[in-house]
C-alpha atoms as a PDB file:
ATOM      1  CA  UNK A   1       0.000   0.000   0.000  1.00  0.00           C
ATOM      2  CA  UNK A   2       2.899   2.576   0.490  1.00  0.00           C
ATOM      3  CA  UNK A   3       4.869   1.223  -2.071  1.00  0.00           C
ATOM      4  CA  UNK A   4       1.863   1.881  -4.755  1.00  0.00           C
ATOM      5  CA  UNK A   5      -0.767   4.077  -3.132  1.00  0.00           C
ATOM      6  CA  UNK A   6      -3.791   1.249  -3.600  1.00  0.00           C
ATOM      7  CA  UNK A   7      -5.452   1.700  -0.172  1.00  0.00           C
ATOM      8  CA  UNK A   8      -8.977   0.961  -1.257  1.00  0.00           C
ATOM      9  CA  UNK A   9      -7.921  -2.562   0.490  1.00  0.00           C
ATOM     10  CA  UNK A  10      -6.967  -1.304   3.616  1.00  0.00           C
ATOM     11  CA  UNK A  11      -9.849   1.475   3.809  1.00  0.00           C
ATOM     12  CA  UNK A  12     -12.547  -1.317   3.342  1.00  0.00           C
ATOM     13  CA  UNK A  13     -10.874  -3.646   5.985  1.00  0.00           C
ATOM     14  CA  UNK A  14     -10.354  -0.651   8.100  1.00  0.00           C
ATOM     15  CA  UNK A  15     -12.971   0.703  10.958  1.00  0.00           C
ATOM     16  CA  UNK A  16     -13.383   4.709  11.024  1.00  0.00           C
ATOM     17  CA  UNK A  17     -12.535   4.519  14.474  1.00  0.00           C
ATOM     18  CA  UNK A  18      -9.043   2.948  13.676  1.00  0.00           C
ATOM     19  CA  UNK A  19      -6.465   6.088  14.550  1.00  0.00           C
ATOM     20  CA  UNK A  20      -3.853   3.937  13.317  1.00  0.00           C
ATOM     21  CA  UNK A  21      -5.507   3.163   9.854  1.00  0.00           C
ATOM     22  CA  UNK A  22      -6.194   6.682   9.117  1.00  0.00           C
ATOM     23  CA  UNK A  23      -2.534   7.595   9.423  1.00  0.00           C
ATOM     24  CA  UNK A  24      -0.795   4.797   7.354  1.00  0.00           C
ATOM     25  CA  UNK A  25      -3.944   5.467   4.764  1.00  0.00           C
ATOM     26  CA  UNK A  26      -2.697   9.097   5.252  1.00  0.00           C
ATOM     27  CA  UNK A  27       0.909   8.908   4.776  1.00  0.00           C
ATOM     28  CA  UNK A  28       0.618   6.002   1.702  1.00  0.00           C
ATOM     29  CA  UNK A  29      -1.529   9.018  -0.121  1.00  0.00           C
ATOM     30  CA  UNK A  30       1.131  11.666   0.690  1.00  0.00           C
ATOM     31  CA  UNK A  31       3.947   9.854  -0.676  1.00  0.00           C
ATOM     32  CA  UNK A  32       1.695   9.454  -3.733  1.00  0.00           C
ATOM     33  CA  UNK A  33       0.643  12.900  -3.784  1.00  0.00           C
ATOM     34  CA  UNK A  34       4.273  13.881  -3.513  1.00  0.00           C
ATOM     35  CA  UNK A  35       5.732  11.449  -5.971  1.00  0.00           C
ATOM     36  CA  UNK A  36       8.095  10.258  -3.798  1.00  0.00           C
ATOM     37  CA  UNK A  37       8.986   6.264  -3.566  1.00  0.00           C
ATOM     38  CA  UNK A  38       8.614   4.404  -0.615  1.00  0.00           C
ATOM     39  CA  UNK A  39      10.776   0.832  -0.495  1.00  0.00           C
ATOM     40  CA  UNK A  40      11.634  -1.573   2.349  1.00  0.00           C
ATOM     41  CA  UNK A  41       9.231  -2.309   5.420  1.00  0.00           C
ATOM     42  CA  UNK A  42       8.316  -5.341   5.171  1.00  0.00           C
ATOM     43  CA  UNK A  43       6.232  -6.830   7.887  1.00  0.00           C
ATOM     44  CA  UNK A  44       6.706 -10.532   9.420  1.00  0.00           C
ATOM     45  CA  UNK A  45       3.329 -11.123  11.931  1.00  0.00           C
ATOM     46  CA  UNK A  46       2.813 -13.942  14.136  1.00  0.00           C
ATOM     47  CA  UNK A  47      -0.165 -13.945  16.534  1.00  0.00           C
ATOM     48  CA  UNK A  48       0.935 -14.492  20.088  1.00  0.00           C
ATOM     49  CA  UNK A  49      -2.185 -14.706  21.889  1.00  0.00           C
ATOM     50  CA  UNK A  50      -5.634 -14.654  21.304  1.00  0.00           C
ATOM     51  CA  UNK A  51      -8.223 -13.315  23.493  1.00  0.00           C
ATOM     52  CA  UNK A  52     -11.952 -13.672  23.941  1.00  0.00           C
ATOM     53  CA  UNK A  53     -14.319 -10.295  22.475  1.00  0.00           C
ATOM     54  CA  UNK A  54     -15.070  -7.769  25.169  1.00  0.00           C
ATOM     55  CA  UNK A  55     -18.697  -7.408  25.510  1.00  0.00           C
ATOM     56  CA  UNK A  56     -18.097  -4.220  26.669  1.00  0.00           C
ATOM     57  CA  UNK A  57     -16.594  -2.972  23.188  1.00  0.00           C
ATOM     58  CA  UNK A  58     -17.442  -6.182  21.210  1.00  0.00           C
ATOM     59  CA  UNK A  59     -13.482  -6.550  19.473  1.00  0.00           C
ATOM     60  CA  UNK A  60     -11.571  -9.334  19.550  1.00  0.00           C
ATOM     61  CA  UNK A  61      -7.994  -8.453  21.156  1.00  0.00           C
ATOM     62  CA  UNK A  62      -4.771  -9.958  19.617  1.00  0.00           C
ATOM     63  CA  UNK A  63      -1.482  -9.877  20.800  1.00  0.00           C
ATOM     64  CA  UNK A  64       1.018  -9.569  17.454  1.00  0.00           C
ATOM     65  CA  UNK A  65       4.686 -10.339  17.504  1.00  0.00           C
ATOM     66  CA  UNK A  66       5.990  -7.910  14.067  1.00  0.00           C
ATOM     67  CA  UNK A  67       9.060  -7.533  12.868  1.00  0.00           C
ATOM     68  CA  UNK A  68       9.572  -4.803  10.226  1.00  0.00           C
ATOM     69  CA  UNK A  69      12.335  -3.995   7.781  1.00  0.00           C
ATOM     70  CA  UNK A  70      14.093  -0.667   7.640  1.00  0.00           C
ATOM     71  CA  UNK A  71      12.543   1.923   5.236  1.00  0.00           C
ATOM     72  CA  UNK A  72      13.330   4.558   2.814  1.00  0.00           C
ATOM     73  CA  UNK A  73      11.067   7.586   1.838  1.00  0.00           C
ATOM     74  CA  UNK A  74      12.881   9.009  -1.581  1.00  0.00           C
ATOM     75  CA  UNK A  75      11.238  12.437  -2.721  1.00  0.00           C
ATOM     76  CA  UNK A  76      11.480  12.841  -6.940  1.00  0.00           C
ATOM     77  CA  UNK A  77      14.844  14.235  -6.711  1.00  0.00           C
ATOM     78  CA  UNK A  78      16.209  11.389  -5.686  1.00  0.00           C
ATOM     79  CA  UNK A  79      16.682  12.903  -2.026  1.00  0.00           C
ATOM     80  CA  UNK A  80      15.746  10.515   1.333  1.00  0.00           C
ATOM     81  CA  UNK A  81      12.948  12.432   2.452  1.00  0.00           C
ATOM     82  CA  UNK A  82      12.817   9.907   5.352  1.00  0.00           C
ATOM     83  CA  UNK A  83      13.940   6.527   7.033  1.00  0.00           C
ATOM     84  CA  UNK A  84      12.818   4.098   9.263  1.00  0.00           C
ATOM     85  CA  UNK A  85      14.986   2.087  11.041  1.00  0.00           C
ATOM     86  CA  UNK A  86      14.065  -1.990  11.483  1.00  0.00           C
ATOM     87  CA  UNK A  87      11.479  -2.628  14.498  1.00  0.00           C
ATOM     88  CA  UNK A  88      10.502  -5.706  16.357  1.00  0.00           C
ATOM     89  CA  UNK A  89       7.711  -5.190  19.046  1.00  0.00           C
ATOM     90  CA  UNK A  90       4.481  -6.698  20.500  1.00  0.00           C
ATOM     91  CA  UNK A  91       1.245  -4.668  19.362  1.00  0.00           C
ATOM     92  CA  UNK A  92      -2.286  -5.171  20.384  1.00  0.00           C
ATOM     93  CA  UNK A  93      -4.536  -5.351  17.433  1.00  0.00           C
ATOM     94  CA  UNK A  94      -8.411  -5.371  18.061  1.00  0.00           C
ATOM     95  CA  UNK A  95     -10.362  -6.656  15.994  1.00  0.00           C
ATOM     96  CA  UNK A  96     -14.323  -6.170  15.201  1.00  0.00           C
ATOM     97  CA  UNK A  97     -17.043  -7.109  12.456  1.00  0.00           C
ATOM     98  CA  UNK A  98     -18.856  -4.365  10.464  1.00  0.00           C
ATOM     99  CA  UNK A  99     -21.095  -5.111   7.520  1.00  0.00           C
ATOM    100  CA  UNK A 100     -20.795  -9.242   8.572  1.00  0.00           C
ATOM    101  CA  UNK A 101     -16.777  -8.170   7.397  1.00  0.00           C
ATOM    102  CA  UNK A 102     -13.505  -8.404   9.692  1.00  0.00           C
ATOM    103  CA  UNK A 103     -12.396  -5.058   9.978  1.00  0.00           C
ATOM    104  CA  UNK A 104      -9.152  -3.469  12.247  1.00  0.00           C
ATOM    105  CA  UNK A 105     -10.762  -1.065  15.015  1.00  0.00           C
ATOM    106  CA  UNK A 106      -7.047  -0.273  16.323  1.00  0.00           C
ATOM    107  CA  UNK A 107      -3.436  -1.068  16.278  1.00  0.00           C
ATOM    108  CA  UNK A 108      -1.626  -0.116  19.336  1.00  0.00           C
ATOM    109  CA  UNK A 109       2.636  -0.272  20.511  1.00  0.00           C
ATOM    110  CA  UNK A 110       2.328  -2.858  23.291  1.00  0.00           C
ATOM    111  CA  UNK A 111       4.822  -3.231  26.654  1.00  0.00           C
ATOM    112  CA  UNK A 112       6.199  -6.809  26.721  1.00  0.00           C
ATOM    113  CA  UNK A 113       4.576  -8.657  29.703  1.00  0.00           C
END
């Protein structure tokens, strides 16, 4: 999705109240809008734990292990407009149904138990 701007994918699994979705969605259409080239970043997920859904919110609670790949933001001069360095972390990912379709309701940096 950064690499080629598609994010009609990632809006439709995506639930408006997903702060996290609205700024990759963001920043995949500025690099677009900017003609810049995003490589690198690639993302290895494994679930660690499930949970069950919170009838008090009704999502379904994940604990992800994700590594990521380093980064590169490259504006049309051929400049690095901006790097990310390589990341491995724990992140909570909730989970809900909208429309009888999975969709993310957030995406949040998670301490290590």
């Amino acid at each position: 999705m950064m690499a080629t701007g598609d994010t009609e994918e990632f809006e439709a699994m995506s639930h408006e109240a997903c702060g996290f979705c609205d700024g990759v969605i963001t920043d995949a259409a500025t690099i677009q809008k900017e003609g810049q080239t995003f490589t690198g970043s690639i993302t290895h997920a494994t679930v660690r734990e499930t949970y069950k859904r919170d009838g008090l919110t009704g999502v379904w609670p994940l604990d992800v292990d994700v590594r990521q790949n380093e980064a590169q933001v490259v504006d049309s001069d051929g400049h690095v407009a901006a790097t990310t360095q390589a990341h491995e972390g724990l992140v909570r990912v909730e989970m809900g149904i909208e429309a009888d379709q999975w969709v993310v309701v957030g995406i949040i940096e998670k301490d290590e138990p």
